[in-house]
PDB file of N, CA and C in Angstrom:
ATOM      1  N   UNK A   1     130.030 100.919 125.236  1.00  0.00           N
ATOM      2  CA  UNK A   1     131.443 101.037 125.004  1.00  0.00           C
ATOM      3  C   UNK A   1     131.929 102.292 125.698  1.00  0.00           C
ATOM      4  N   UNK A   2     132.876 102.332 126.183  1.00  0.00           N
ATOM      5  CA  UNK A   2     133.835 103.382 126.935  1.00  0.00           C
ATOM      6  C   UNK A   2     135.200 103.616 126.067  1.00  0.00           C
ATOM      7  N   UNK A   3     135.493 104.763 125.748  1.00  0.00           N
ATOM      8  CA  UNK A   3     136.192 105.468 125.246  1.00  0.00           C
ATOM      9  C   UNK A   3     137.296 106.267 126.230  1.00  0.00           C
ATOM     10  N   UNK A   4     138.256 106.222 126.311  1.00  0.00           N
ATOM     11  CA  UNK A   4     139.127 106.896 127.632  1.00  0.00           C
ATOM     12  C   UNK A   4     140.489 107.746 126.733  1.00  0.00           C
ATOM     13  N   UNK A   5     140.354 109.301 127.647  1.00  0.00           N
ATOM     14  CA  UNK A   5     141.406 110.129 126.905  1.00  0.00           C
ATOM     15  C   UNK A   5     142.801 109.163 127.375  1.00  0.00           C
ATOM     16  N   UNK A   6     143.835 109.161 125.895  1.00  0.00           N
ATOM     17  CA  UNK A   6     144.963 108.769 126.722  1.00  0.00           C
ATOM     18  C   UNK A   6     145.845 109.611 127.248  1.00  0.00           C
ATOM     19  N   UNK A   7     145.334 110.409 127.771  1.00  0.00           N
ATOM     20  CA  UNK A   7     146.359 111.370 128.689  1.00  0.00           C
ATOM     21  C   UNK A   7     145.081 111.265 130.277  1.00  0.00           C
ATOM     22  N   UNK A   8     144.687 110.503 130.647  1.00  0.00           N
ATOM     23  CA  UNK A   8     143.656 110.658 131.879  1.00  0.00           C
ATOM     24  C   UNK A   8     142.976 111.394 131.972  1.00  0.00           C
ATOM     25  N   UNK A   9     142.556 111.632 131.223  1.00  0.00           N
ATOM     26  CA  UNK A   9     141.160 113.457 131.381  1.00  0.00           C
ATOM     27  C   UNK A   9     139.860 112.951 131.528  1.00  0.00           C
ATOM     28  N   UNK A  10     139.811 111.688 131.854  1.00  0.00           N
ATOM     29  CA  UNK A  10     138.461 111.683 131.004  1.00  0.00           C
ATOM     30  C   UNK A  10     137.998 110.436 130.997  1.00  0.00           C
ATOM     31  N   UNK A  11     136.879 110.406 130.170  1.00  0.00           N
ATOM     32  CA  UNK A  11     135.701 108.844 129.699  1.00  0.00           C
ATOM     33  C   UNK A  11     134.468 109.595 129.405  1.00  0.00           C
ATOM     34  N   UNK A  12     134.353 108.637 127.992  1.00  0.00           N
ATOM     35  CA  UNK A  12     132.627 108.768 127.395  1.00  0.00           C
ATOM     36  C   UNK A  12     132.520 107.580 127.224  1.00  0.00           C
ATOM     37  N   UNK A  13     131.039 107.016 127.635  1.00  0.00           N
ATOM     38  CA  UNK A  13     130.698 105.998 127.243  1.00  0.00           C
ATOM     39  C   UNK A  13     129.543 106.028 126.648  1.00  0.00           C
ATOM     40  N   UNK A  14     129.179 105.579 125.390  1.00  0.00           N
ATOM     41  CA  UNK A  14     128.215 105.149 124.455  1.00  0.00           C
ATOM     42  C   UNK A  14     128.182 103.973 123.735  1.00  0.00           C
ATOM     43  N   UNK A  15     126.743 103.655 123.088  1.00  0.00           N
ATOM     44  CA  UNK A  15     126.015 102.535 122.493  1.00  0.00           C
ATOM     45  C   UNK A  15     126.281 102.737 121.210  1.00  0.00           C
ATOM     46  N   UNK A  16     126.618 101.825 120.410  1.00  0.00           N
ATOM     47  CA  UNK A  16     126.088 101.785 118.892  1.00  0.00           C
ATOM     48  C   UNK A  16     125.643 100.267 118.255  1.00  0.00           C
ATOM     49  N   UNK A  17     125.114 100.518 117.262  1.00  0.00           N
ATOM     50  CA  UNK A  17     124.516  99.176 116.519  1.00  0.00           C
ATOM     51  C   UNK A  17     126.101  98.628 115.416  1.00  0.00           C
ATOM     52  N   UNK A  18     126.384  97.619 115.602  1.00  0.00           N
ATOM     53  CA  UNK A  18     126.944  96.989 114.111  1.00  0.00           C
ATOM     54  C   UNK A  18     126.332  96.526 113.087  1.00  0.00           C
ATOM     55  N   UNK A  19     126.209  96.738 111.990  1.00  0.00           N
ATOM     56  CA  UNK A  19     125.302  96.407 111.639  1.00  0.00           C
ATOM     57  C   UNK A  19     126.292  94.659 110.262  1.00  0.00           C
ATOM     58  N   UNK A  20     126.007  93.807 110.650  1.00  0.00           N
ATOM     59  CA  UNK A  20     126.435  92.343 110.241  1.00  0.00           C
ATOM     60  C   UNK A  20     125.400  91.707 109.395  1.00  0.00           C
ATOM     61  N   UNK A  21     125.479  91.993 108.238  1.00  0.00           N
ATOM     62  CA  UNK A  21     124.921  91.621 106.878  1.00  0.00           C
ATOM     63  C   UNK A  21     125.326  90.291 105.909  1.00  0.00           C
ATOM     64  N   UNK A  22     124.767  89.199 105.535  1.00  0.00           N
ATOM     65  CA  UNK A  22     125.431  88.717 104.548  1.00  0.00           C
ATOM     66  C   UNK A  22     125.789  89.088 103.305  1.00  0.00           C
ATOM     67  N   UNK A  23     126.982  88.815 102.790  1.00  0.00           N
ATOM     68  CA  UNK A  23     127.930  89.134 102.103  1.00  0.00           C
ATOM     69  C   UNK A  23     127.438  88.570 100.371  1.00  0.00           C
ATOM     70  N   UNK A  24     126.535  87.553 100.520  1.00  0.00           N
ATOM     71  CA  UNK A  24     126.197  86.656  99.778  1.00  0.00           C
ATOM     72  C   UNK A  24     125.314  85.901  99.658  1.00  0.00           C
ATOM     73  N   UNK A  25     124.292  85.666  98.850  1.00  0.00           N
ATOM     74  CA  UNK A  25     123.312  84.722  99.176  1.00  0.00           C
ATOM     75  C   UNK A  25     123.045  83.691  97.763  1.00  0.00           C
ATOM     76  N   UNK A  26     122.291  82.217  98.151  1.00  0.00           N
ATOM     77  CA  UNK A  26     122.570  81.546  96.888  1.00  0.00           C
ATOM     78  C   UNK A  26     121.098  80.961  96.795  1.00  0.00           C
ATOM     79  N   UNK A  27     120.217  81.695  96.117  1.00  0.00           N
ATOM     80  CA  UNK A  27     118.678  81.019  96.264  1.00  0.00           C
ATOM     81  C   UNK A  27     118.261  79.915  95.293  1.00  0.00           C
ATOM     82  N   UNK A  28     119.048  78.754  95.123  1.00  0.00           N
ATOM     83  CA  UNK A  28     119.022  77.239  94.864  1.00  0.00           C
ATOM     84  C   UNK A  28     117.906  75.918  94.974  1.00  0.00           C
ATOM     85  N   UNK A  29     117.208  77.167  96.268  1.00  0.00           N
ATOM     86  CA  UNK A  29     116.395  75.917  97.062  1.00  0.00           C
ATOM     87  C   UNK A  29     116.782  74.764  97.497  1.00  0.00           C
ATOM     88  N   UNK A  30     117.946  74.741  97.839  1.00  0.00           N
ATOM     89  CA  UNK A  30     118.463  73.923  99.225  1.00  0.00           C
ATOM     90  C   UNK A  30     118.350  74.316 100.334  1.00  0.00           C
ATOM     91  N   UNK A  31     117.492  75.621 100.976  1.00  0.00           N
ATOM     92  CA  UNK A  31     117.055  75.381 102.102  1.00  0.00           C
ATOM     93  C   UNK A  31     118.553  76.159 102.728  1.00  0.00           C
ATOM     94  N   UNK A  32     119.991  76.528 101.912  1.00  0.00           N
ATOM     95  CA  UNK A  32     120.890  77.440 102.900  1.00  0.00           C
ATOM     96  C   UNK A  32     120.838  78.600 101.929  1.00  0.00           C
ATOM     97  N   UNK A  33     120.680  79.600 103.040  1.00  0.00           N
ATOM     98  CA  UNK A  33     121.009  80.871 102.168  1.00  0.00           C
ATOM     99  C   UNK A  33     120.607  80.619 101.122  1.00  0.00           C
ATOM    100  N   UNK A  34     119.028  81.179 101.260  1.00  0.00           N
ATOM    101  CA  UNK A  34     118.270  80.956  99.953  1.00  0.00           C
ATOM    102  C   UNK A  34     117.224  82.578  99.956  1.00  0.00           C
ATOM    103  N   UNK A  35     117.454  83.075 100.690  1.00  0.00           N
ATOM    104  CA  UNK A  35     117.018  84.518 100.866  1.00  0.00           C
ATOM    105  C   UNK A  35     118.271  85.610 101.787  1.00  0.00           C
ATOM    106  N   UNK A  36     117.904  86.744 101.428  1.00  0.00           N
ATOM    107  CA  UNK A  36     118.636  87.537 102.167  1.00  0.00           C
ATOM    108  C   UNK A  36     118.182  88.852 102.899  1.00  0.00           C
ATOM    109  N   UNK A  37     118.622  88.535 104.438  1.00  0.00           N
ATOM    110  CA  UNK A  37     117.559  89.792 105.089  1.00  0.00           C
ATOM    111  C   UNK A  37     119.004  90.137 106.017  1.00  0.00           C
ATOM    112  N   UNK A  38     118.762  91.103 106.660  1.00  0.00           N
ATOM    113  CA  UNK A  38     119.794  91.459 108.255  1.00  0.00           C
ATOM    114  C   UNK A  38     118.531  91.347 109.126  1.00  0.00           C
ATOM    115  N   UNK A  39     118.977  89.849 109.836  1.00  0.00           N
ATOM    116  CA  UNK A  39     118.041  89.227 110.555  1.00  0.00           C
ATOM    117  C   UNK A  39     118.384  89.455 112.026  1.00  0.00           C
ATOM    118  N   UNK A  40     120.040  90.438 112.186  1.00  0.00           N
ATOM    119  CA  UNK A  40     120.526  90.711 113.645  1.00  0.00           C
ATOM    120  C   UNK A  40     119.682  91.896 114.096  1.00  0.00           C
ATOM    121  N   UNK A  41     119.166  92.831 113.438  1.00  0.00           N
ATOM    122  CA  UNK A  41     118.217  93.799 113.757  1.00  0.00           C
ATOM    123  C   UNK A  41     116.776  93.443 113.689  1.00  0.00           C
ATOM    124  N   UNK A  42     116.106  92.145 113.619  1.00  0.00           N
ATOM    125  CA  UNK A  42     114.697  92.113 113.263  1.00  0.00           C
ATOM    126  C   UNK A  42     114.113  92.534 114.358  1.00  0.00           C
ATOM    127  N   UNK A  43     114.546  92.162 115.604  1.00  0.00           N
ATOM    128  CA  UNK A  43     113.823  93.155 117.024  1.00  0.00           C
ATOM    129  C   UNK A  43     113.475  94.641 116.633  1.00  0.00           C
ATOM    130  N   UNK A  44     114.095  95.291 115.748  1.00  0.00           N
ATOM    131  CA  UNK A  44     113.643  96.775 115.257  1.00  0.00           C
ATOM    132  C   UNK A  44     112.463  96.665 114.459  1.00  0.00           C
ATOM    133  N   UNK A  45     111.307  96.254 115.259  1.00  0.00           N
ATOM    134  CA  UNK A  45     110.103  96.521 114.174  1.00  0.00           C
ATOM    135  C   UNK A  45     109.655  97.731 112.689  1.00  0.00           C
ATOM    136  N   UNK A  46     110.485  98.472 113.251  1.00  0.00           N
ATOM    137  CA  UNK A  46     110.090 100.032 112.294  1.00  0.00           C
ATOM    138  C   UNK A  46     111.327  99.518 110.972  1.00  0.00           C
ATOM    139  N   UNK A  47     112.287  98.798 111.389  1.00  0.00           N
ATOM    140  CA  UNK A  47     113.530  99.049 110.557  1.00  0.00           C
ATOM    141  C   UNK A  47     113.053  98.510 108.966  1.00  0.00           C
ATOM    142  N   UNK A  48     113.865  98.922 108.323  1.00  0.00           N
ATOM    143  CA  UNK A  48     113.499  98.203 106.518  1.00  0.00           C
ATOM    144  C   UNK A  48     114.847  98.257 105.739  1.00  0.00           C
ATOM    145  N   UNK A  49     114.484  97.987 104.582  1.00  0.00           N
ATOM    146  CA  UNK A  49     115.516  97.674 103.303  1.00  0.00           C
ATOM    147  C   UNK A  49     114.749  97.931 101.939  1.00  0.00           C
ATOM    148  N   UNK A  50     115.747  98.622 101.576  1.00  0.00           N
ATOM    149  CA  UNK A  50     115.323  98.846  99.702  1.00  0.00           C
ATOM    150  C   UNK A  50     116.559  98.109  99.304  1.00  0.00           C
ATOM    151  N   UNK A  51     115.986  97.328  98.138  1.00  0.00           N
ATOM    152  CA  UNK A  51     117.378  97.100  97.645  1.00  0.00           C
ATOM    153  C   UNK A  51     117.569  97.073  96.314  1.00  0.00           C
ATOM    154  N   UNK A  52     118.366  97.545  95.598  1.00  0.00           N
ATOM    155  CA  UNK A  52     118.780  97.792  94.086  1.00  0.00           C
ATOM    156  C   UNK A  52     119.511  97.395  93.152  1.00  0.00           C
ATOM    157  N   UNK A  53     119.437  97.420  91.939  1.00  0.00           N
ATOM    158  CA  UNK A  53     120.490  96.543  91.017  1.00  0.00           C
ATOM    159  C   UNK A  53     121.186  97.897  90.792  1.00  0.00           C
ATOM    160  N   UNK A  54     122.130  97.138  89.646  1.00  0.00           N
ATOM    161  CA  UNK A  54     123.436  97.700  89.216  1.00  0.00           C
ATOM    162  C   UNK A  54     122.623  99.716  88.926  1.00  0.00           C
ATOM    163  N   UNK A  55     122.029  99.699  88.597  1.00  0.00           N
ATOM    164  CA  UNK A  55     121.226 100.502  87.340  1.00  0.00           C
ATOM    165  C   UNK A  55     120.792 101.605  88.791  1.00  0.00           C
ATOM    166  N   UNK A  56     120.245 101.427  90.006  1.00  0.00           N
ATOM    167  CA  UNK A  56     119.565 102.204  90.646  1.00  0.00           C
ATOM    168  C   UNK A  56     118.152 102.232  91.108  1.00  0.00           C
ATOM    169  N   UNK A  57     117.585 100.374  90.130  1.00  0.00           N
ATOM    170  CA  UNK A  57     116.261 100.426  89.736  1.00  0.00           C
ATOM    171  C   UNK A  57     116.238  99.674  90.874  1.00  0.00           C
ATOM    172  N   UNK A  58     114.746 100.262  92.170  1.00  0.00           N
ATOM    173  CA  UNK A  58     114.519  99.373  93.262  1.00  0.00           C
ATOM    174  C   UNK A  58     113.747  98.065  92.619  1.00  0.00           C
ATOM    175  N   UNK A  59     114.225  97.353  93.651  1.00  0.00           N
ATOM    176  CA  UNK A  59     114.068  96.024  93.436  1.00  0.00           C
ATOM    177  C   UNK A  59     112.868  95.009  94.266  1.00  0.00           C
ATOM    178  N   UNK A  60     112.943  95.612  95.670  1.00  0.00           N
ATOM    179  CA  UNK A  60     112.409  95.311  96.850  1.00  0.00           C
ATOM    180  C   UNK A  60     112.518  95.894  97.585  1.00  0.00           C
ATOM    181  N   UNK A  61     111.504  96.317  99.034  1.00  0.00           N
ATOM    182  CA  UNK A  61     111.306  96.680 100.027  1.00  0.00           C
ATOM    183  C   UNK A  61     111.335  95.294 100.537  1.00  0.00           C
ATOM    184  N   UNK A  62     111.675  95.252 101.605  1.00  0.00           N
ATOM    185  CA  UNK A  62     111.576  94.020 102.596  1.00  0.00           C
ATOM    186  C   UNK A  62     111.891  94.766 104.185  1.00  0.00           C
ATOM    187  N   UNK A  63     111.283  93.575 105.036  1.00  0.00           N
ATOM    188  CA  UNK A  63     111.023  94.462 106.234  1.00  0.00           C
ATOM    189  C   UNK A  63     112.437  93.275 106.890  1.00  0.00           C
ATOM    190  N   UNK A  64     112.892  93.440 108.377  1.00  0.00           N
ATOM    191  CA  UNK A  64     114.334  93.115 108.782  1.00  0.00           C
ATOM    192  C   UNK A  64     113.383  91.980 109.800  1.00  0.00           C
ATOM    193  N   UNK A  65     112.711  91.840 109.741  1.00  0.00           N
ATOM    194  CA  UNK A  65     111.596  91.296 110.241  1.00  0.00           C
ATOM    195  C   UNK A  65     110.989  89.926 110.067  1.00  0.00           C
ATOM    196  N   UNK A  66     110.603  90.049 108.430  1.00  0.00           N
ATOM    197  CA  UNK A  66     110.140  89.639 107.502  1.00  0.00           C
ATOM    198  C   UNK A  66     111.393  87.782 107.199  1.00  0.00           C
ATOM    199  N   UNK A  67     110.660  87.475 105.946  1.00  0.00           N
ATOM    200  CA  UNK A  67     111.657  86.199 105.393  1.00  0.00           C
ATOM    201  C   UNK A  67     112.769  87.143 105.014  1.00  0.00           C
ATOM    202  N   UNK A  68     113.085  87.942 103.831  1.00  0.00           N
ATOM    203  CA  UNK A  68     113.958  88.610 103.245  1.00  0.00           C
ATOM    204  C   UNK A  68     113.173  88.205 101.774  1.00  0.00           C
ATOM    205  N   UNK A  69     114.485  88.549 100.880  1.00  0.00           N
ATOM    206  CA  UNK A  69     114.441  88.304  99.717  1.00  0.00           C
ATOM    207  C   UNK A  69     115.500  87.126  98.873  1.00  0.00           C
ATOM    208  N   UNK A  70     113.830  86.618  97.982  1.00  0.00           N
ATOM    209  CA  UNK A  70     114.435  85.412  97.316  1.00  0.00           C
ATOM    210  C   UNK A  70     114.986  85.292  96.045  1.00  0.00           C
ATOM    211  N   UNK A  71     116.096  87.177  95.946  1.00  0.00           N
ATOM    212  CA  UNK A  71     116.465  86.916  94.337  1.00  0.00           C
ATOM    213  C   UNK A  71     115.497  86.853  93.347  1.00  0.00           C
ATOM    214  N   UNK A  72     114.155  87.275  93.284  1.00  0.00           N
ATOM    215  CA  UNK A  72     112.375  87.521  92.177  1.00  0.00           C
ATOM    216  C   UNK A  72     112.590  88.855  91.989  1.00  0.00           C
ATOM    217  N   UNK A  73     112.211  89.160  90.767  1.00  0.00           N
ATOM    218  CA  UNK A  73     111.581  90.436  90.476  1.00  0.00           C
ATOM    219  C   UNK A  73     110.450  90.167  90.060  1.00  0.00           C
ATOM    220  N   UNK A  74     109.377  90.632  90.431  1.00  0.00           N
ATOM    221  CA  UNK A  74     108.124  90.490  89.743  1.00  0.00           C
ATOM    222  C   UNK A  74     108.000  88.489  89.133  1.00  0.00           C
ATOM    223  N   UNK A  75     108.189  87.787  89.916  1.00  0.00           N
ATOM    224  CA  UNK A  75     108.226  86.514  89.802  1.00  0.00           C
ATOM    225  C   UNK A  75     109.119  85.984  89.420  1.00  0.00           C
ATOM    226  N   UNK A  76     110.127  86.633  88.761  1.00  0.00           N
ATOM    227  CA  UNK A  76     110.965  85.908  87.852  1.00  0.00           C
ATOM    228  C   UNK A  76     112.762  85.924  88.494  1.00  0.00           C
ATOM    229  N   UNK A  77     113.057  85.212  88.403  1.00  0.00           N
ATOM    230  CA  UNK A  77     114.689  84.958  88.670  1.00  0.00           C
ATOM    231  C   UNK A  77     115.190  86.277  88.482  1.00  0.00           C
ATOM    232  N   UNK A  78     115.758  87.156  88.982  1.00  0.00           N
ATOM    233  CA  UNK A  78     117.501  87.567  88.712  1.00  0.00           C
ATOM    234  C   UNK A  78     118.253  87.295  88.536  1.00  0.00           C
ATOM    235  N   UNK A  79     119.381  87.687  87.446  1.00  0.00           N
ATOM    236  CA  UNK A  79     120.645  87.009  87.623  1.00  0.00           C
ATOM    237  C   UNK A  79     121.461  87.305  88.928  1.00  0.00           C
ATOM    238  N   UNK A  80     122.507  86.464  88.731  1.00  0.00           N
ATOM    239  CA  UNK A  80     123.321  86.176  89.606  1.00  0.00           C
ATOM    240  C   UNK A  80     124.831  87.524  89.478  1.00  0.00           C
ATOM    241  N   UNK A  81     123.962  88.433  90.793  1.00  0.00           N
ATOM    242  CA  UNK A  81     124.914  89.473  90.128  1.00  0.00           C
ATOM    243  C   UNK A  81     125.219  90.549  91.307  1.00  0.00           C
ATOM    244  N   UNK A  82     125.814  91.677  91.888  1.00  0.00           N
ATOM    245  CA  UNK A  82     125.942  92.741  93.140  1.00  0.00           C
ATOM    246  C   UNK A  82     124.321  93.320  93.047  1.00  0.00           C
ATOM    247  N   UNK A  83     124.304  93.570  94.079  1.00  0.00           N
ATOM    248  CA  UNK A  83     123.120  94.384  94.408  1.00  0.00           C
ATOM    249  C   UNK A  83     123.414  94.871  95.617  1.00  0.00           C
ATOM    250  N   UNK A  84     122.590  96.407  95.455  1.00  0.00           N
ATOM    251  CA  UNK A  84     123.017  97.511  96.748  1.00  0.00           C
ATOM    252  C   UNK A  84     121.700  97.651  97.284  1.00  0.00           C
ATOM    253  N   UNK A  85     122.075  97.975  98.734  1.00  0.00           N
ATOM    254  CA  UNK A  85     120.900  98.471 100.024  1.00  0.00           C
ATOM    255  C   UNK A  85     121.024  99.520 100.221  1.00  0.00           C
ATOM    256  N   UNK A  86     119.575 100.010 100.878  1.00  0.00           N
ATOM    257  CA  UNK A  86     119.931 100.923 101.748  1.00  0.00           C
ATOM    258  C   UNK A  86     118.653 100.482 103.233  1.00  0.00           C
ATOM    259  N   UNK A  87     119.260 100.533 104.417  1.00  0.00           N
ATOM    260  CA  UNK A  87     118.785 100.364 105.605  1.00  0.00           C
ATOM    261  C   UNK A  87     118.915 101.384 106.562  1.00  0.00           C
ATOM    262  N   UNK A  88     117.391 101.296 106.885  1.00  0.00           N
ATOM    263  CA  UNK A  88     117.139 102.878 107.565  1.00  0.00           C
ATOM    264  C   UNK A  88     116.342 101.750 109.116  1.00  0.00           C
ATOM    265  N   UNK A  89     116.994 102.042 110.016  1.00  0.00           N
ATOM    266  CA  UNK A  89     116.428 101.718 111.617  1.00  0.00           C
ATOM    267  C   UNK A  89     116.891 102.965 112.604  1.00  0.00           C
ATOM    268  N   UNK A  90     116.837 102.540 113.659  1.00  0.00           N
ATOM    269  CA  UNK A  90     117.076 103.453 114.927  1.00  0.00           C
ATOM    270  C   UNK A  90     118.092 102.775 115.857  1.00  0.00           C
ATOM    271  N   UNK A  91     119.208 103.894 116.212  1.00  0.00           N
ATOM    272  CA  UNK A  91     119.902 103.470 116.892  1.00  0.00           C
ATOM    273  C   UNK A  91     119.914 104.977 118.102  1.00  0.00           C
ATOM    274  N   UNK A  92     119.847 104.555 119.512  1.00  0.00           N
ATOM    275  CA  UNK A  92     119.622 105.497 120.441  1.00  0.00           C
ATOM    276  C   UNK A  92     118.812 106.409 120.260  1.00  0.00           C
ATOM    277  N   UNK A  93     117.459 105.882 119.652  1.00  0.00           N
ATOM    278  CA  UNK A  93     116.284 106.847 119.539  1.00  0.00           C
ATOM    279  C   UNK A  93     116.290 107.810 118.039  1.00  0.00           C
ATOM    280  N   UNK A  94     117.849 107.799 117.260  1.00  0.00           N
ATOM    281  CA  UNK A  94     117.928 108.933 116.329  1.00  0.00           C
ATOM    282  C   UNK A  94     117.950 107.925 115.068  1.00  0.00           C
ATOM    283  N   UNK A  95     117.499 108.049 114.022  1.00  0.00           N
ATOM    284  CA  UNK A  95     116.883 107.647 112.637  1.00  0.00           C
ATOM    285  C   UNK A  95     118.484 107.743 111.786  1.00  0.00           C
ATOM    286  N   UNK A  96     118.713 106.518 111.751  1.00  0.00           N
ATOM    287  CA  UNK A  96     120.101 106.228 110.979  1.00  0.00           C
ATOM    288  C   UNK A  96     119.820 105.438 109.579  1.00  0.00           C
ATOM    289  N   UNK A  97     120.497 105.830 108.765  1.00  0.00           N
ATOM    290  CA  UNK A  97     120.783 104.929 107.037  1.00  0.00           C
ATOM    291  C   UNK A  97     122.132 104.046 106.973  1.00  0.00           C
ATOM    292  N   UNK A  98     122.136 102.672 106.610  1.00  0.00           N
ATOM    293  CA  UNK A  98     123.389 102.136 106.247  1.00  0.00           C
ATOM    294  C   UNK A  98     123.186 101.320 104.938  1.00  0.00           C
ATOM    295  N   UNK A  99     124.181 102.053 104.114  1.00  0.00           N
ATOM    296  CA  UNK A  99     124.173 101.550 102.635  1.00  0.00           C
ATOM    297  C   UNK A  99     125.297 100.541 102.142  1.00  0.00           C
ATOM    298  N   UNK A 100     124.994  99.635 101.659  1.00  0.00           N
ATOM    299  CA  UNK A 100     126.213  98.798 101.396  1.00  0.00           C
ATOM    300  C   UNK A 100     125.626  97.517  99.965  1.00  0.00           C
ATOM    301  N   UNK A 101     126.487  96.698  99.921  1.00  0.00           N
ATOM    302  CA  UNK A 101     125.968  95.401  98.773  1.00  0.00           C
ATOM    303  C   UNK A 101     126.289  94.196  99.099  1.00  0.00           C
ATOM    304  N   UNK A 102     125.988  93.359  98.391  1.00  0.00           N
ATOM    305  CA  UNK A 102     125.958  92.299  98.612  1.00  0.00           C
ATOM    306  C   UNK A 102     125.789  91.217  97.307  1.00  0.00           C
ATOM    307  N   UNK A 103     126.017  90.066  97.157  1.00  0.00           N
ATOM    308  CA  UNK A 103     126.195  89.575  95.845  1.00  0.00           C
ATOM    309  C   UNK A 103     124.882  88.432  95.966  1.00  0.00           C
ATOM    310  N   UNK A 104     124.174  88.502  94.416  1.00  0.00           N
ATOM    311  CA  UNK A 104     123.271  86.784  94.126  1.00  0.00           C
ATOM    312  C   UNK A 104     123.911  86.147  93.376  1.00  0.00           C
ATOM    313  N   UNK A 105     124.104  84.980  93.547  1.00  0.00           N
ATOM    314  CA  UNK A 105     125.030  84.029  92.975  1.00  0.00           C
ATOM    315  C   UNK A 105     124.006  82.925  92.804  1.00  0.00           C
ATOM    316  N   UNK A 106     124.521  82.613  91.709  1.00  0.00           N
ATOM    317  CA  UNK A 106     123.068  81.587  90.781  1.00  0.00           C
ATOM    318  C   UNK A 106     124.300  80.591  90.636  1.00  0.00           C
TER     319      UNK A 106
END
C-alpha cells in the first residue's frame, strides 16, 4: 500500500496483514462452520490462538494451521455463547498480537 502526502511531499509505501476472522461459528455437525480457526493466515506456520470464555479461563490453544476448534472443553460441549482470542503471528518480520471475539451458537 502507498500512502501519499496531500500537499505533494511525498510517498511511503508499506505492507500489512488484515486479519479476517469468523464472526461466528455453529458446531451442529452439518459439516458448515462446525469449527473455528483464521484459516487466511495458516501459511504462518509459527502463528497461534488462545481462546477464552467470558471469565478469562483459557479454553484452547489451536494452531492457524491446524482444523480449529470444535466448541469441547475437555470433551464436553460449550454453551452457545462470546468467546475472546488472542492471536500472536508475524507481520514484516516483527511479532504482532490481535485480540478480538467471536460467538458459539448452539
Amino acid at each position: 500500500m502507498t500512502v501519499k502526502d496531500k500537499f505533494g511531499c511525498g510517498s511511503v509505501q508499506t505492507s500489512f496483514t488484515i486479519i479476517n476472522y469468523p464472526k461466528f461459528f455453529t458446531p451442529n455437525g452439518d459439516s458448515y462452520n462446525d469449527t473455528w480457526n483464521i484459516f487466511e493466515i495458516a501459511d504462518q506456520t509459527e502463528a497461534y490462538i488462545y481462546i477464552f470464555d467470558r471469565y478469562g479461563k483459557l479454553i484452547k490453544q489451536i494452531a492457524t494451521k491446524g482444523e480449529g476448534w470444535d466448541g469441547k472443553y475437555n470433551g464436553a460441549d460449550l454453551p452457545g455463547d462470546d468467546y475472546w482470542f488472542k492471536l500472536f503471528y508475524k507481520e514484516n518480520g516483527q511479532d504482532k498480537e490481535f485480540r478480538s471475539h467471536f460467538s458459539l451458537k448452539r
